[in-house]
Protein backbone atom coordinates (compact mmCIF):
# COMPACT_ATOMS: atom_id res chain seq x y z
CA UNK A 1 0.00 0.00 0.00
CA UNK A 2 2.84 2.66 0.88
CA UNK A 3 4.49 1.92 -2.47
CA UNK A 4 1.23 2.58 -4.73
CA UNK A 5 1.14 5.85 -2.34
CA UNK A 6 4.69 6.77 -3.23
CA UNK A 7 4.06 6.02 -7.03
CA UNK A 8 0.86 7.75 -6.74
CA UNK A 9 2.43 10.72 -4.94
CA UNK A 10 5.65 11.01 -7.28
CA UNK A 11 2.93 10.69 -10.73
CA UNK A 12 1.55 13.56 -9.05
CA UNK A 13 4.10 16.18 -8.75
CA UNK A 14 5.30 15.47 -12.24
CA UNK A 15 1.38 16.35 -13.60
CA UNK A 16 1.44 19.02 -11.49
CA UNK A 17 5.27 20.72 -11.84
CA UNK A 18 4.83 19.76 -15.76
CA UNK A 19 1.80 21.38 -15.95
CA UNK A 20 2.44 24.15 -14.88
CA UNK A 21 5.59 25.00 -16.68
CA UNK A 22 3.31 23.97 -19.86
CA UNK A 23 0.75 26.45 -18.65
CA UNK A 24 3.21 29.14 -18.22
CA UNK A 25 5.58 28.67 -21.73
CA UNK A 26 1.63 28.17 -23.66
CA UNK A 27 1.27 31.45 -22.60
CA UNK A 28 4.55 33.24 -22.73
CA UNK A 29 5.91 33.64 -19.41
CA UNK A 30 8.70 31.55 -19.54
CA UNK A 31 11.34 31.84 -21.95
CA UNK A 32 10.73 28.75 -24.84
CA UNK A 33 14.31 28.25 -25.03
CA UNK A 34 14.70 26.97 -20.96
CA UNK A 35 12.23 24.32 -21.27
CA UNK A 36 14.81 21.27 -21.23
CA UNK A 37 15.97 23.10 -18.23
CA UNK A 38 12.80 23.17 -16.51
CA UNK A 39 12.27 19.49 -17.31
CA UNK A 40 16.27 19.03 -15.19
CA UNK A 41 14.17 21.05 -12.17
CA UNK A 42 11.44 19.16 -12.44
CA UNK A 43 12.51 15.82 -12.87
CA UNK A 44 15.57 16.17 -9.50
CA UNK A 45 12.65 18.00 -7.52
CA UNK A 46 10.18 14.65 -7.96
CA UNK A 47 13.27 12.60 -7.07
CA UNK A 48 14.04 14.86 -3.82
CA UNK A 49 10.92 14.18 -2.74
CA UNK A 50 11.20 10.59 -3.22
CA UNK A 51 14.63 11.27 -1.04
CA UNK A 52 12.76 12.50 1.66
CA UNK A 53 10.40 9.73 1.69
CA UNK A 54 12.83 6.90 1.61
CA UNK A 55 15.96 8.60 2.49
CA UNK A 56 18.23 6.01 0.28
CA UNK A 57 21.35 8.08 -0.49
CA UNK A 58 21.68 7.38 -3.99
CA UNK A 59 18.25 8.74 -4.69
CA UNK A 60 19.45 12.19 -3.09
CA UNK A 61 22.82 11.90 -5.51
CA UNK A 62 20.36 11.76 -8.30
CA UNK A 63 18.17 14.16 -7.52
CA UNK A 64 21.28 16.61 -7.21
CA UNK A 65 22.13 15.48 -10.40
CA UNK A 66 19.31 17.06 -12.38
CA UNK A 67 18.99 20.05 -10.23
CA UNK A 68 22.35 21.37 -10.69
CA UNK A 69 22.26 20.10 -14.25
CA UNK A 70 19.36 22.14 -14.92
CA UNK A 71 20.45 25.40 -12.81
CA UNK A 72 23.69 25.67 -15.01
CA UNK A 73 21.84 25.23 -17.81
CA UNK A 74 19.94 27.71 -17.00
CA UNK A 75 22.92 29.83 -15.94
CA UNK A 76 24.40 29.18 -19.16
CA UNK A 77 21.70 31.02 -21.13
CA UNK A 78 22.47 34.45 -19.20
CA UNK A 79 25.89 34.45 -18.98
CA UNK A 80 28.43 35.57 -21.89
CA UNK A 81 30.44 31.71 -22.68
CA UNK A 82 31.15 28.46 -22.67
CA UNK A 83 29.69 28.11 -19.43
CA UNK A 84 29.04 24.13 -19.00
CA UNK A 85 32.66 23.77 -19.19
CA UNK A 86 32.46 24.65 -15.92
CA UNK A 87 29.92 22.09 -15.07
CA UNK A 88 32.56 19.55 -15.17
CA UNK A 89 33.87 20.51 -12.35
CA UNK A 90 31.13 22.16 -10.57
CA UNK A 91 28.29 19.59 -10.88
CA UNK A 92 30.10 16.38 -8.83
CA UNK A 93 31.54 19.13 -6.70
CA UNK A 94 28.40 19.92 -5.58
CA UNK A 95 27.06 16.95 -5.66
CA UNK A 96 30.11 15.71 -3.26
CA UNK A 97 28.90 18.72 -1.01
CA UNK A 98 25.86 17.78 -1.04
CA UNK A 99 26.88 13.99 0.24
CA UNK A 100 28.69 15.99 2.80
CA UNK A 101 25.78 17.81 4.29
CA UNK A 102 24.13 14.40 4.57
CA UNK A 103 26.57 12.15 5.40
CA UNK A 104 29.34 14.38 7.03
CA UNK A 105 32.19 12.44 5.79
CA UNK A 106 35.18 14.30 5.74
CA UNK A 107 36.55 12.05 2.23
CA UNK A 108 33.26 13.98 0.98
CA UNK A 109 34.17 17.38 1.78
CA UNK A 110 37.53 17.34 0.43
CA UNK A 111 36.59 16.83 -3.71
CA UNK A 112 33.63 18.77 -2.73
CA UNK A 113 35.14 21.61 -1.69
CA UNK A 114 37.96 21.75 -4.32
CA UNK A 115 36.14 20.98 -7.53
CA UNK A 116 33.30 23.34 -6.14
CA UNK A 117 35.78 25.75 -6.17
CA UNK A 118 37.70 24.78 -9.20
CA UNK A 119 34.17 24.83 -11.08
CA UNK A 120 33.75 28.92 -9.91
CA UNK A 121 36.88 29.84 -11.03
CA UNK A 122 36.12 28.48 -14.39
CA UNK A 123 32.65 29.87 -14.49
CA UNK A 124 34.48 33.21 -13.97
CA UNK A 125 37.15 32.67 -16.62
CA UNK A 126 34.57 31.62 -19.36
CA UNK A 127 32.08 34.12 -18.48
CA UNK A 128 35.15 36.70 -18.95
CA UNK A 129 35.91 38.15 -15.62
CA UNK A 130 38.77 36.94 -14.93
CA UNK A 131 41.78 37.84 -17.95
CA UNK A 132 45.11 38.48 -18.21
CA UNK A 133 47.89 35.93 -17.24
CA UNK A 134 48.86 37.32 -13.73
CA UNK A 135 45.35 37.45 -12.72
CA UNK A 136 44.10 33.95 -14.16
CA UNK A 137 47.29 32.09 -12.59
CA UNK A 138 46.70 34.12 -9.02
CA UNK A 139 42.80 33.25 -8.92
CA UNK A 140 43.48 29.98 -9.79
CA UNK A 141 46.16 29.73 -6.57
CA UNK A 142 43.33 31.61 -4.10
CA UNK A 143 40.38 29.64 -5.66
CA UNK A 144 42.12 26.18 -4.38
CA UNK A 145 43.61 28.23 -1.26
CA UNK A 146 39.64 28.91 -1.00
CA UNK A 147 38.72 24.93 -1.22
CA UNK A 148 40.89 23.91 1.71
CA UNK A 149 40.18 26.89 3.94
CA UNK A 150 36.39 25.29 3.42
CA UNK A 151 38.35 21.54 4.86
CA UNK A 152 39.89 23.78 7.51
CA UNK A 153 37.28 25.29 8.72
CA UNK A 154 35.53 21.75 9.37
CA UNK A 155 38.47 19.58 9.83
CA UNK A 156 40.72 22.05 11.67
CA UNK A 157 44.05 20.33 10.99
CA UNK A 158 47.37 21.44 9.51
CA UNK A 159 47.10 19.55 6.63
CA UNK A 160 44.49 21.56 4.92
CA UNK A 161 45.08 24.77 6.80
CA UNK A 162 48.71 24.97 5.53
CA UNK A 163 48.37 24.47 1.71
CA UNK A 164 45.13 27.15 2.63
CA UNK A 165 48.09 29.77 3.69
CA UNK A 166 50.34 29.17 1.10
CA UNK A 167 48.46 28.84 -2.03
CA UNK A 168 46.87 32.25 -0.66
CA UNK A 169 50.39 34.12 -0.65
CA UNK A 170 51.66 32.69 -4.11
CA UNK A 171 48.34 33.57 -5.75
CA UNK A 172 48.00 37.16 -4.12
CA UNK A 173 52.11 37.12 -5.28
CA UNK A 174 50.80 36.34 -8.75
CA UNK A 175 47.75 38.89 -9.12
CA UNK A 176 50.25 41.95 -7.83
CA UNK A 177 52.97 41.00 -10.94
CA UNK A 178 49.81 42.93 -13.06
CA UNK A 179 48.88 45.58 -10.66
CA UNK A 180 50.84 48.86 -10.06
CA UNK A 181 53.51 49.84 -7.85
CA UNK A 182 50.80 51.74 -5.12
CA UNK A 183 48.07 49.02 -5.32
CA UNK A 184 51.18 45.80 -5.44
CA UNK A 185 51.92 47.94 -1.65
CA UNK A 186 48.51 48.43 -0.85
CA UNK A 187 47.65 44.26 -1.55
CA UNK A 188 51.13 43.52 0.17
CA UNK A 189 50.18 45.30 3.41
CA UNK A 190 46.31 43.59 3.78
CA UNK A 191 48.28 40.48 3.11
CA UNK A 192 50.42 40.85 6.29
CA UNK A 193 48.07 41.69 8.54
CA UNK A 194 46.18 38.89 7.25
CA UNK A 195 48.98 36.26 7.84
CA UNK A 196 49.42 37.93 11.69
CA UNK A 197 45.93 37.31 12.08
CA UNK A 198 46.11 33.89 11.22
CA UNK A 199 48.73 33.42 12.93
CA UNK A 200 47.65 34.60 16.10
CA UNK A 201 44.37 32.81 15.74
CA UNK A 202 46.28 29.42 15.63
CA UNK A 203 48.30 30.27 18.26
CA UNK A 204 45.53 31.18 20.67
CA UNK A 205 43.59 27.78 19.19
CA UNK A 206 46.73 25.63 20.25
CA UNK A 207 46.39 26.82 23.40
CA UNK A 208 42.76 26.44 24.31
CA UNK A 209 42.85 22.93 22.50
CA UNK A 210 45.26 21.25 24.59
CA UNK A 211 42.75 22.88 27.80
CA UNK A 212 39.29 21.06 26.33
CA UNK A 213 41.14 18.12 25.62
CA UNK A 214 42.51 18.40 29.14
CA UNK A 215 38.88 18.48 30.80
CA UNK A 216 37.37 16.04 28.91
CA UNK A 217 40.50 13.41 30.53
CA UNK A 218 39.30 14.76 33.91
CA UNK A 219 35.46 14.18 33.05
């Protein structure tokens, strides 16, 4: 009985989501050209639901599937290039977030983060923003810098927050090679008191670590 009501349930959100964008492209409000799109949408919203009901992980992995699919495709219609390109990287990076979220698996996190951010930087190179050699080299050092500050921040060890702090430096080294001699100083000096920062945030850490760790013993 609960898996005619599933069947019954999931038939009816497709009726009723593919109706609706039928209604709405019949009678101009969408644009014609983003149906396949809204099909993706569609489609990875039914199968969320069916996540929810069953919560069977590959379902979810699916279901992220099409929606991201059909968001970039989407994306890809308003922004200037080859867009998808960056879907490569930026569709299992997701997804690997996604599995993250549910699953909280660090060996998730770690593609998820990087390709995630490998995927933006792309985006931003094919959509024209980024240009110019200095600059594409540089944002390609902080965008990775950028994917294991996102381990750090949830895994807290040296072994993600290191590469973080480097890759930083060497791609805010990079992006001043372009830049003048007053903004090169300017980039130099926010870069300083950004390392002291750090610095003094993982000193202080160090020592209030070893103190929790000490209390639990005693507990």
């Amino acid at each position: 009985m609960r898996k005619e009501s599933n069947i019954g349930l999931y038939i009816g959100l497709l009726l009723v989501l593919g109706g609706i964008v039928c209604f709405l492209d019949l009678n101009g409000l969408l644009p014609g050209e983003l149906f396949s799109q809204y099909i993706n949408l569609i489609i990875g919203t039914v199968i969320f639901v069916a996540y929810l009901r069953n919560k069977k992980f590959y379902v979810l992995m699916i279901s992220s599937f099409f929606i991201f699919n059909g968001l970039l495709l989407i994306l890809d219609k308003w922004l200037i290039g080859w867009n998808y390109l960056a879907g490569v990287f930026l569709i299992p990076g997701l997804m690997f977030m996604v599995a993250f979220i549910a699953k909280k698996f660090l060996a998730y996190l770690v593609p998820g983060a990087l390709l995630t951010s490998w995927g933006i930087f792309i985006l931003l190179i094919t959509a024209d923003v980024l240009n110019g050699f200095s600059m594409i080299v540089g944002m390609g050092f902080i965008f990775t810098a950028l994917g294991f500050l996102v381990i750090f921040l949830y895994d807290r060890e040296a072994w993600s927050g290191i590469p973080s702090l480097v890759l930083g430096i060497i791609g805010i080294i990079m992006i001043t090679l372009g830049l003048g001699e007053v903004s090169r100083l300017i980039l130099f000096n926010f870069t300083a008191i950004a390392v002291v920062l750090i610095g003094l945030i993982l000193i202080v850490r160090s020592f209030i670590k070893p103190k929790e760790r000490s209390d639990e013993e005693e507990d």
